[in-house]
C-alpha atoms as a PDB file:
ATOM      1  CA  UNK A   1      39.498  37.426  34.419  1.00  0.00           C
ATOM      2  CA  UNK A   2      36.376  39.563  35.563  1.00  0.00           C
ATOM      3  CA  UNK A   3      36.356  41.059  32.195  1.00  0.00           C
ATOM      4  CA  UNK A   4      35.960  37.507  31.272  1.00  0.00           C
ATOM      5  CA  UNK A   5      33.263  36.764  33.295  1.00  0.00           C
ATOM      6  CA  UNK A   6      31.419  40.100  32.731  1.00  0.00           C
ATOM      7  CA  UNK A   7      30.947  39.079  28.686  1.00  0.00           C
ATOM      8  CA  UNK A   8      30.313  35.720  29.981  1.00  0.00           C
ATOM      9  CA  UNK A   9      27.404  36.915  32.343  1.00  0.00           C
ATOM     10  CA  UNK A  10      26.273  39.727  29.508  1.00  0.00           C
ATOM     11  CA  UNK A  11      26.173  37.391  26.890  1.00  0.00           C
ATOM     12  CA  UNK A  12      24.241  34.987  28.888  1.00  0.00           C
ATOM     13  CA  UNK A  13      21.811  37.966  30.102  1.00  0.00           C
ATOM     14  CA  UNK A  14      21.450  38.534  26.109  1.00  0.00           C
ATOM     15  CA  UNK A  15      20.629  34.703  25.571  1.00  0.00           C
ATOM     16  CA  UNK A  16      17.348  34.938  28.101  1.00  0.00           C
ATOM     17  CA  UNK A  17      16.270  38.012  26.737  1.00  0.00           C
ATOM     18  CA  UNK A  18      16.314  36.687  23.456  1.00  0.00           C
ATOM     19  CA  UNK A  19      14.317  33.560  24.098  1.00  0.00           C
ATOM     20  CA  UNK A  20      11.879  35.434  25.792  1.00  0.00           C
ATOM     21  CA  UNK A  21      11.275  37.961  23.344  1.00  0.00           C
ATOM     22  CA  UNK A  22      10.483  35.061  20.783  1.00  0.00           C
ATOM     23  CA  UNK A  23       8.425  33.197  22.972  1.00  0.00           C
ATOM     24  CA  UNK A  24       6.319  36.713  24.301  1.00  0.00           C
ATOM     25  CA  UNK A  25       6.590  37.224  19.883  1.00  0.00           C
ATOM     26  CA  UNK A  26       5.016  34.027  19.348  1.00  0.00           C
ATOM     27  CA  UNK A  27       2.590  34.288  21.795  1.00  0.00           C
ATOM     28  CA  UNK A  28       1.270  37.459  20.438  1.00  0.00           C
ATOM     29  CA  UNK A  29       1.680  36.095  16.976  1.00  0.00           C
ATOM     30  CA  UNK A  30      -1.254  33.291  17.867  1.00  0.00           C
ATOM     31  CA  UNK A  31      -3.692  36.059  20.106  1.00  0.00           C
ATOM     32  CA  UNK A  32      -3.742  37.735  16.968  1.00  0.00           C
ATOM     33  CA  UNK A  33      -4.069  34.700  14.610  1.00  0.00           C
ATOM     34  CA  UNK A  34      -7.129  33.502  16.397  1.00  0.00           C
ATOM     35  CA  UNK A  35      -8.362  37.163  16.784  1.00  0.00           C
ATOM     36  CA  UNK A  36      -8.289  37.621  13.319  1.00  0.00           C
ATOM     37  CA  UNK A  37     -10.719  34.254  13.124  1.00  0.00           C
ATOM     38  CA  UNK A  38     -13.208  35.575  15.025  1.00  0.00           C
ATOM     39  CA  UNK A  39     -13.114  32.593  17.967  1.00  0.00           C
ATOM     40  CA  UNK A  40     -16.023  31.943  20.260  1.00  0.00           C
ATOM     41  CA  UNK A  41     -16.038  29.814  23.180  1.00  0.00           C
ATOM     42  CA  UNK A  42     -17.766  26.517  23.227  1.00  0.00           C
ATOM     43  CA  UNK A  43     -18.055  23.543  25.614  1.00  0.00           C
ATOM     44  CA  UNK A  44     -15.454  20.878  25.453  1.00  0.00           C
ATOM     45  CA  UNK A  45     -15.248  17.361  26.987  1.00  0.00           C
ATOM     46  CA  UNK A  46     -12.411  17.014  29.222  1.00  0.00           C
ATOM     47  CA  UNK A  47     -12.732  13.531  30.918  1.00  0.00           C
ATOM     48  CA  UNK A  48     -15.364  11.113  30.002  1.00  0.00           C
ATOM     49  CA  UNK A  49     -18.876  12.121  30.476  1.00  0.00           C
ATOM     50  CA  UNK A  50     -21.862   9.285  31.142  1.00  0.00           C
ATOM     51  CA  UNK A  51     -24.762   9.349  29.619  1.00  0.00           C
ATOM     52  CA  UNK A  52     -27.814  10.645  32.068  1.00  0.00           C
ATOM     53  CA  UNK A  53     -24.991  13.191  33.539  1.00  0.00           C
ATOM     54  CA  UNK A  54     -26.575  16.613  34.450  1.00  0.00           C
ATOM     55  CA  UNK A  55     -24.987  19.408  32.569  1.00  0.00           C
ATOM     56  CA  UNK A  56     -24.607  22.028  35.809  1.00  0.00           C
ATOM     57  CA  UNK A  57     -22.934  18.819  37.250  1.00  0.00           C
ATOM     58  CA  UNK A  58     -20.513  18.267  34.361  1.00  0.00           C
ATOM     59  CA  UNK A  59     -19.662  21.542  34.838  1.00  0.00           C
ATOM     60  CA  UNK A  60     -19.320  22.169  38.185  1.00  0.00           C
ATOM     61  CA  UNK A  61     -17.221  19.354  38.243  1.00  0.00           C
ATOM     62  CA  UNK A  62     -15.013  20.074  35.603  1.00  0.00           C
ATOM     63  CA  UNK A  63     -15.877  17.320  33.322  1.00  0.00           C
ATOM     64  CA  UNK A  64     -17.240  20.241  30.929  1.00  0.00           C
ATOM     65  CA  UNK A  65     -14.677  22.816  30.175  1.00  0.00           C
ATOM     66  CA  UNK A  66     -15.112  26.227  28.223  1.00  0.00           C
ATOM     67  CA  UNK A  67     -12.277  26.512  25.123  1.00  0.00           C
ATOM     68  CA  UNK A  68     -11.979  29.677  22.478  1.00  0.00           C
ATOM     69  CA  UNK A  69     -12.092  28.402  18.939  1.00  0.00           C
ATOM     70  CA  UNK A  70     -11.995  29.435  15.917  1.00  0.00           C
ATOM     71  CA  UNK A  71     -15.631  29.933  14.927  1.00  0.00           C
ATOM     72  CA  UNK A  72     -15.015  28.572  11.317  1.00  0.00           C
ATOM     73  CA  UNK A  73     -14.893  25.291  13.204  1.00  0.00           C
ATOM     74  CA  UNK A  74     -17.694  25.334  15.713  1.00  0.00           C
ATOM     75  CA  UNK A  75     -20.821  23.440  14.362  1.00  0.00           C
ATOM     76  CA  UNK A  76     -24.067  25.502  14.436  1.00  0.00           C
ATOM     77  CA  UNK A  77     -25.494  23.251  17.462  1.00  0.00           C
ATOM     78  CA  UNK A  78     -22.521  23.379  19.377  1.00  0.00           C
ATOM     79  CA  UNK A  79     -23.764  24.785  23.171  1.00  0.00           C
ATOM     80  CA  UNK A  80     -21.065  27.651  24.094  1.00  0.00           C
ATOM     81  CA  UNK A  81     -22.668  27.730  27.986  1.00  0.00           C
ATOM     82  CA  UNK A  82     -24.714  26.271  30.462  1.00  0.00           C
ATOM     83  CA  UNK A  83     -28.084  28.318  31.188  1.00  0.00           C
ATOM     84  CA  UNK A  84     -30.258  28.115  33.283  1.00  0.00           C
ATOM     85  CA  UNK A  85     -32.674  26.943  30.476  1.00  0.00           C
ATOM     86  CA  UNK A  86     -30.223  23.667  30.211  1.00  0.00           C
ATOM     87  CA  UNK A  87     -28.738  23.387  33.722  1.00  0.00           C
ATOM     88  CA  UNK A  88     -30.683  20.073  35.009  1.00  0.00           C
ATOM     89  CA  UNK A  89     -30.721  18.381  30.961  1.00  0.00           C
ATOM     90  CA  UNK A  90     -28.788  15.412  31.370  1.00  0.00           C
ATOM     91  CA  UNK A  91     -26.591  14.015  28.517  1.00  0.00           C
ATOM     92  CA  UNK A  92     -28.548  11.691  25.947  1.00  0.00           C
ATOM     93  CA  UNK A  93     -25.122   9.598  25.546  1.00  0.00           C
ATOM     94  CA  UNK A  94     -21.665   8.786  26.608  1.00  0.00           C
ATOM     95  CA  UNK A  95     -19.671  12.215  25.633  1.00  0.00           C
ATOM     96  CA  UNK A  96     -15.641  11.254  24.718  1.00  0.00           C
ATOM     97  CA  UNK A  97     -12.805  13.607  26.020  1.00  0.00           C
ATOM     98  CA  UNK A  98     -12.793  15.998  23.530  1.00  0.00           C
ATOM     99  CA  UNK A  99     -15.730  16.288  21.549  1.00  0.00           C
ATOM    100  CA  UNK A 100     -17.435  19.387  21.455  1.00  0.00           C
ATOM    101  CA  UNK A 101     -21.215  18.961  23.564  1.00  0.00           C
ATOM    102  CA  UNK A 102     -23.679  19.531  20.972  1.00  0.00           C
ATOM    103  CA  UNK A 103     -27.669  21.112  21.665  1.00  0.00           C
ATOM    104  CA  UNK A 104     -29.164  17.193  20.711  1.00  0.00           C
ATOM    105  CA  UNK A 105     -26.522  15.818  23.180  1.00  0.00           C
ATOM    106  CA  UNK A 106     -28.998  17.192  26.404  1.00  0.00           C
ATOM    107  CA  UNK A 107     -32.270  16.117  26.923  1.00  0.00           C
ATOM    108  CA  UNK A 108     -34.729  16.152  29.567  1.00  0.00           C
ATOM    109  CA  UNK A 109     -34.123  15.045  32.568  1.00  0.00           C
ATOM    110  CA  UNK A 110     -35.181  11.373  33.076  1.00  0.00           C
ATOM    111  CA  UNK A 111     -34.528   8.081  34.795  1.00  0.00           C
ATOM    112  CA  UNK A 112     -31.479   6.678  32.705  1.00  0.00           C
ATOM    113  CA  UNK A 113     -31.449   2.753  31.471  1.00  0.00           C
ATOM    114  CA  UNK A 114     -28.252   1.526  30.979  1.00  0.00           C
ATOM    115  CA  UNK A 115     -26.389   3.888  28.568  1.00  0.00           C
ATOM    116  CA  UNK A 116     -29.966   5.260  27.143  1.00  0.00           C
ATOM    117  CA  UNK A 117     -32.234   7.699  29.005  1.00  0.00           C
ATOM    118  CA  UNK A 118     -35.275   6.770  28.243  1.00  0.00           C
ATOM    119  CA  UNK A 119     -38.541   9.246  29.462  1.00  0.00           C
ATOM    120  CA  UNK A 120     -40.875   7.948  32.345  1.00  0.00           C
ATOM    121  CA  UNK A 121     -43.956   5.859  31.216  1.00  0.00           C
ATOM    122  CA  UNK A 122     -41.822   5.019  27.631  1.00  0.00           C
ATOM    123  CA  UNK A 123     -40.021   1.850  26.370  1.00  0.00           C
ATOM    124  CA  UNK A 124     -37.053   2.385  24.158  1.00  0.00           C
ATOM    125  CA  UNK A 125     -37.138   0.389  21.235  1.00  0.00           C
ATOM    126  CA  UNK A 126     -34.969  -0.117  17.721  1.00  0.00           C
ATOM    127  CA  UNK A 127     -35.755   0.051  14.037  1.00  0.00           C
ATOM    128  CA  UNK A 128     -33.714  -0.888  11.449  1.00  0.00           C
ATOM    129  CA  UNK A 129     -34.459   1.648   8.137  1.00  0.00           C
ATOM    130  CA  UNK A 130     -32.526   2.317   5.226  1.00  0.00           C
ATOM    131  CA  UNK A 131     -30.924   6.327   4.849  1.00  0.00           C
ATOM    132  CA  UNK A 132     -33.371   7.341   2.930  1.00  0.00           C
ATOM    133  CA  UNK A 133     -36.215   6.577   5.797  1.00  0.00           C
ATOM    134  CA  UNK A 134     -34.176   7.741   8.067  1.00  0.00           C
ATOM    135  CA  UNK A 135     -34.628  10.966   6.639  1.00  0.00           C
ATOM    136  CA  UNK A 136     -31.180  10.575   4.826  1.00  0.00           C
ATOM    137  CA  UNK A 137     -29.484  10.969   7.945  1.00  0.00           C
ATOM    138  CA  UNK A 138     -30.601  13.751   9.415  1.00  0.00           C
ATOM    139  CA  UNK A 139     -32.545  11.789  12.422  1.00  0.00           C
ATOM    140  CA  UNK A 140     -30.427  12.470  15.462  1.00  0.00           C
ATOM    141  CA  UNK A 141     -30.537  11.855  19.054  1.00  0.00           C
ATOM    142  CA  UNK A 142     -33.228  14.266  20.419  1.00  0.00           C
ATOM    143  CA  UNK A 143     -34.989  14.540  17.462  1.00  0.00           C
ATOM    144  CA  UNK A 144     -39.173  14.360  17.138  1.00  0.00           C
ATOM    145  CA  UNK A 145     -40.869  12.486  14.344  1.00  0.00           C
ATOM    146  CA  UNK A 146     -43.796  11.164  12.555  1.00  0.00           C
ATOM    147  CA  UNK A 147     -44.049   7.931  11.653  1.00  0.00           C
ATOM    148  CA  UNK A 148     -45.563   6.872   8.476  1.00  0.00           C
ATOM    149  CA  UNK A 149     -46.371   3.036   7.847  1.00  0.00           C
ATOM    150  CA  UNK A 150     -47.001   1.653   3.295  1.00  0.00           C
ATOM    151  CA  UNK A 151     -48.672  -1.731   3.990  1.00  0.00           C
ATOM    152  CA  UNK A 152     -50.441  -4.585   1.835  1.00  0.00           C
ATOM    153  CA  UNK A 153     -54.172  -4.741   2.394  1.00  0.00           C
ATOM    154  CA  UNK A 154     -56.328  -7.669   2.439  1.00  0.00           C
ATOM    155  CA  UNK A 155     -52.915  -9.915   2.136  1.00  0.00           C
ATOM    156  CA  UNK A 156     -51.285 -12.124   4.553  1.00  0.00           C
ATOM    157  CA  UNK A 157     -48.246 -11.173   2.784  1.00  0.00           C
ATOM    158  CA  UNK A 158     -45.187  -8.554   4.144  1.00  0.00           C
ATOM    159  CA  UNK A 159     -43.850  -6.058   2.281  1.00  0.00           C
ATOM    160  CA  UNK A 160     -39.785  -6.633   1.862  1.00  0.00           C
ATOM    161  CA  UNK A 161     -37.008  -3.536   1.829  1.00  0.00           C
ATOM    162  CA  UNK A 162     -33.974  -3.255   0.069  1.00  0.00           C
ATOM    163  CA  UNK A 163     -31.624  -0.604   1.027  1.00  0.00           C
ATOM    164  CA  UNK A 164     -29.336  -1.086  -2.448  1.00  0.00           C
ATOM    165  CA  UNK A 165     -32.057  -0.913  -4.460  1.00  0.00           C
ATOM    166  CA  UNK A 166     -35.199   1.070  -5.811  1.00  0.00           C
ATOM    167  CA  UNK A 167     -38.694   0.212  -4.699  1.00  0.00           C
ATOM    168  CA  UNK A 168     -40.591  -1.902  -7.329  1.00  0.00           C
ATOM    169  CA  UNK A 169     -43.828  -0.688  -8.300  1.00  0.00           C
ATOM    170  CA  UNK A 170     -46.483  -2.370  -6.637  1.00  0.00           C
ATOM    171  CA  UNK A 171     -50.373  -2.864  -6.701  1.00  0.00           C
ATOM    172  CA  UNK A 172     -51.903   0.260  -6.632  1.00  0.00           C
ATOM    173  CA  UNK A 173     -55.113  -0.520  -5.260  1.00  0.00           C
ATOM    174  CA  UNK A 174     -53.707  -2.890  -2.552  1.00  0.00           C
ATOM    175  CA  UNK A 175     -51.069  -0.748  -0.808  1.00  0.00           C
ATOM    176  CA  UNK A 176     -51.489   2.164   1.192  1.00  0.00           C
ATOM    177  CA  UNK A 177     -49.467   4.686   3.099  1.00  0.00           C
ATOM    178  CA  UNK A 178     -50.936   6.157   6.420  1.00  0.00           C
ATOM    179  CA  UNK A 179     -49.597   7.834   9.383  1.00  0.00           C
ATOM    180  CA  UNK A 180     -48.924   5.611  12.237  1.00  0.00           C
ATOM    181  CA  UNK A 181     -47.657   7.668  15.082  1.00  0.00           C
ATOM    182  CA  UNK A 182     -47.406  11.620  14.513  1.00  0.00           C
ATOM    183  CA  UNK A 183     -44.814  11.976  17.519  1.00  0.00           C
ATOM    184  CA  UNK A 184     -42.089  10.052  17.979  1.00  0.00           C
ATOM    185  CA  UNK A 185     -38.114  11.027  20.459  1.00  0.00           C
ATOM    186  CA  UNK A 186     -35.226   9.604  19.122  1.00  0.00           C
ATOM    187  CA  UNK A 187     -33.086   8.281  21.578  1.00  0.00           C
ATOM    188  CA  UNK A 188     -29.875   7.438  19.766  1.00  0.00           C
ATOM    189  CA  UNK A 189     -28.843   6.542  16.052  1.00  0.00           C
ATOM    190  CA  UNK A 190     -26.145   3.931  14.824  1.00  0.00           C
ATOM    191  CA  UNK A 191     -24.919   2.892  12.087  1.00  0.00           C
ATOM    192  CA  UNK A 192     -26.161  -0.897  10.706  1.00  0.00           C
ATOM    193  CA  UNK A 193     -23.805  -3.071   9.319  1.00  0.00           C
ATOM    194  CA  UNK A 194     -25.241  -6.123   6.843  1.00  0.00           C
ATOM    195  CA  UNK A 195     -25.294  -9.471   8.195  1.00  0.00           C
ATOM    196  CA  UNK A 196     -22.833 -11.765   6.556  1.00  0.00           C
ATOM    197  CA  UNK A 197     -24.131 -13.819   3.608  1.00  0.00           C
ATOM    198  CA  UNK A 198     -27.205 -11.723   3.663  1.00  0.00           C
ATOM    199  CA  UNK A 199     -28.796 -11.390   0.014  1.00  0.00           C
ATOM    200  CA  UNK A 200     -32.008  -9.310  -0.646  1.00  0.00           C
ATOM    201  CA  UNK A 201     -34.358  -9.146  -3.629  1.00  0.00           C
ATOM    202  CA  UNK A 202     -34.425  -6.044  -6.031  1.00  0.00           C
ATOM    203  CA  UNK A 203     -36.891  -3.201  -4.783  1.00  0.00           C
ATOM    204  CA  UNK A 204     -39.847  -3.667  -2.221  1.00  0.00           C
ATOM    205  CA  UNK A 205     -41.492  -7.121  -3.115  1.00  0.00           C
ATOM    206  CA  UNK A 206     -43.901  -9.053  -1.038  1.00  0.00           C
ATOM    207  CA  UNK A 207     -42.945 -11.876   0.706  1.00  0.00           C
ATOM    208  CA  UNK A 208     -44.283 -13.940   3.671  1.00  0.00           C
ATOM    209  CA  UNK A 209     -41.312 -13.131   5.989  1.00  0.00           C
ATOM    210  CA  UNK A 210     -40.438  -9.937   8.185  1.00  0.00           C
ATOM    211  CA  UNK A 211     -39.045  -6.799   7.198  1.00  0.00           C
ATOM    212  CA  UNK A 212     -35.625  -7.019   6.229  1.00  0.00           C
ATOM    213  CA  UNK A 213     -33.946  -3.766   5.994  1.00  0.00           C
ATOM    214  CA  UNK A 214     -30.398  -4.865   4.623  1.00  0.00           C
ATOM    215  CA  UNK A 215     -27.838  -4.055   2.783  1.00  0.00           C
ATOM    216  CA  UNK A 216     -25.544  -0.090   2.637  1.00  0.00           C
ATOM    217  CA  UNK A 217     -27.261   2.431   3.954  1.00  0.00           C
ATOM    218  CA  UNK A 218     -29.122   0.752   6.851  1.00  0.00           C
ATOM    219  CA  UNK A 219     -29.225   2.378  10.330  1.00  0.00           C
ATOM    220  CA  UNK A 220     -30.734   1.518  13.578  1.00  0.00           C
ATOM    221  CA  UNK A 221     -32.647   4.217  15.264  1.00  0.00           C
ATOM    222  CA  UNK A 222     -33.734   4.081  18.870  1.00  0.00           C
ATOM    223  CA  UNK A 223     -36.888   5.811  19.729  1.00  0.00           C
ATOM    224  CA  UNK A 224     -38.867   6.130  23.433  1.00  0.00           C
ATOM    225  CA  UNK A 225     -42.924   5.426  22.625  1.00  0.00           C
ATOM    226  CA  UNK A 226     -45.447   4.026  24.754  1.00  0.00           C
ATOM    227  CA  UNK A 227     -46.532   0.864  24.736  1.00  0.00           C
ATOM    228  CA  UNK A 228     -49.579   1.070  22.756  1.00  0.00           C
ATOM    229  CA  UNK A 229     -47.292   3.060  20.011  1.00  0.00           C
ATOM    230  CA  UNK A 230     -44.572   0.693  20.499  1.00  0.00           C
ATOM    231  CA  UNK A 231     -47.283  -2.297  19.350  1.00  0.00           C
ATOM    232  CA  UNK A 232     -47.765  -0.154  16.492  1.00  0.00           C
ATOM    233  CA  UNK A 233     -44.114   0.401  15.358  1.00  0.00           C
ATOM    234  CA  UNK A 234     -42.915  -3.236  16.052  1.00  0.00           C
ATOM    235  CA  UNK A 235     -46.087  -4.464  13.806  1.00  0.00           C
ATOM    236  CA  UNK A 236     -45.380  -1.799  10.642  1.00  0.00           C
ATOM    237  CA  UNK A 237     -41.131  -3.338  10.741  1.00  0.00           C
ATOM    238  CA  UNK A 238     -42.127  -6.831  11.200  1.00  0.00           C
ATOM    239  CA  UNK A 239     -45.234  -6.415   8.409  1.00  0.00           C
ATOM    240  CA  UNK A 240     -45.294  -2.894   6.629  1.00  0.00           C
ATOM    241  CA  UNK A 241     -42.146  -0.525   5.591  1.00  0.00           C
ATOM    242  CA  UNK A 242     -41.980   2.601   8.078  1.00  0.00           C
ATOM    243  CA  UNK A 243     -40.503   5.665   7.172  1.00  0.00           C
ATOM    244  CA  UNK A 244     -39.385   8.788   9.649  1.00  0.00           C
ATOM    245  CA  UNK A 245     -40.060  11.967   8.611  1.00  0.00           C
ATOM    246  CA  UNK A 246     -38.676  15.009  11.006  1.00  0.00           C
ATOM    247  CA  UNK A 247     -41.049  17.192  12.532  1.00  0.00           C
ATOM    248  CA  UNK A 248     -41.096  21.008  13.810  1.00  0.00           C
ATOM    249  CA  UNK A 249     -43.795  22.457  16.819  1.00  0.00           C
ATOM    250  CA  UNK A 250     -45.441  23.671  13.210  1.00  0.00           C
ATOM    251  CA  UNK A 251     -45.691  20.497  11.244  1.00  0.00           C
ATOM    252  CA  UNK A 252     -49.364  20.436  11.748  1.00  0.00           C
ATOM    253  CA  UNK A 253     -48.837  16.610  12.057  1.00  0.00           C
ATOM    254  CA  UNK A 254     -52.079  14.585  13.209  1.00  0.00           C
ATOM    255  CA  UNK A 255     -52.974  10.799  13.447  1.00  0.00           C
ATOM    256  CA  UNK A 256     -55.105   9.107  10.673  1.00  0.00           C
ATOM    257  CA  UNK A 257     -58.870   8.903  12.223  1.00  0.00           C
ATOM    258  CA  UNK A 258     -59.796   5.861   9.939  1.00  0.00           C
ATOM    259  CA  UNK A 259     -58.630   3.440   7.464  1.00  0.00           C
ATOM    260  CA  UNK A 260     -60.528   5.751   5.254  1.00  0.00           C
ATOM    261  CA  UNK A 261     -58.859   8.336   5.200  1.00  0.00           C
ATOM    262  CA  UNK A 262     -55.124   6.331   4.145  1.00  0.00           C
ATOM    263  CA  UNK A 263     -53.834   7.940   1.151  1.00  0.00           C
ATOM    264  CA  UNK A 264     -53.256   5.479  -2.381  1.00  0.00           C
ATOM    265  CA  UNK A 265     -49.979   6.121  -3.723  1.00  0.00           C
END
């Protein structure tokens, strides 16, 4: 009967060891896996993050969360700590549990409207473009830009975008392209869908209505101006056809003095 129990307790004994050597096997087996992928740590949503949170809060209060990954997966922008460079950003927009918190996701610290932060003495304001004047995408929250305006002269006419079709040629000596504002934040970006039932002519025609930017393709960007650029931007989308173009601290960007100096396409 002991001998009994003795295999009984030696075999059991056997059992644990067993399962722990897989489990301290597989362990080891996945350090080494993500060694071998040379893993960095970057900053990961845990909870739901609002937009105008400051970063040293999220932090701090465990909202943010470092995690190793494997660096084949981390996006070039993707923040991997909290400096004190970035400490008192806030977030541009709602962060999800689980996305990674990207460079363009902080932003000055501001007073925050709603789900937008928008910068003290600015208005936030939309535009609808098309992906291609939306630099084909590449306008993100965070982002600077110039802002060029093509617009009929000496008509009381609009000019009309498609976003599913070319551009039509046009009157040389009647429509100009000029730049309207040569610094412009971009506060968030969104996709557009079309309206229902909405039809559009082919290319850039003119028309007496308002720009419509319709069709595939269309976005809606917010951007923070003030309210003598704001004037500006709402008059070139309700008369002209604006288009974004991104801008570095090198772009050597600078306002058109004069009507003279507009360039004919």
């Amino acid at each position: 009967m002991k001998r009994r129990m003795l295999t009984v307790t030696l075999a059991a004994l056997l059992a644990v060891f067993g399962i722990v050597a897989v489990l301290a096997y597989v362990a080891n087996t996945k350090t080494r896996v993500v060694a071998d992928m040379s893993p960095e740590y970057v900053l990961v949503a845990k909870a739901p993050i609002a937009s105008g949170t400051r970063a040293e809060a999220a932090l701090n209060s465990k909202l943010l969360v470092s995690e190793q990954l494997p660096a084949s997966s981390v996006p070039i922008d993707a923040l991997h700590s909290i400096t004190a460079d970035n400490a008192n950003m806030v977030t541009s927009t709602a962060i999800q549990p689980g996305q990674l918190l990207l460079k363009e996701m902080l932003v000055p610290a501001r007073e925050v409207t709603g789900a937008i932060a928008i910068p003290d003495g600015k208005v936030a304001l939309t535009v609808e473009l098309c992906l291609a004047q939306d630099v084909a995408g590449y306008v993100k929250p965070g982002s600077h830009i110039a802002v060029f305006d093509t617009f009929q002269e000496g008509s009381n006419q609009s000019l009309e975008q498609s976003c599913q079709t070319t551009h039509q040629a046009q009157d040389k000596g009647s429509v100009f392209t000029r730049l309207l504002l040569p610094d412009v934040e971009v506060l968030s970006v969104s996709a557009a869908a079309p309206p229902a039932g909405t039809t559009s002519s082919d290319g850039a025609v003119l028309t007496s209505g308002a720009t419509a930017a319709t069709g595939q393709g269309a976005v809606f960007v917010t951007v923070a101006a003030t309210q003598r650029d704001a004037e500006q931007l709402i008059l070139a989308a309700q008369t002209g056809l604006p288009y974004f173009a991104l801008t570095t601290l090198d772009s050597g960007i600078t306002r058109d003095a004069s009507p003279a100096q507009l360039f004919k396409p």
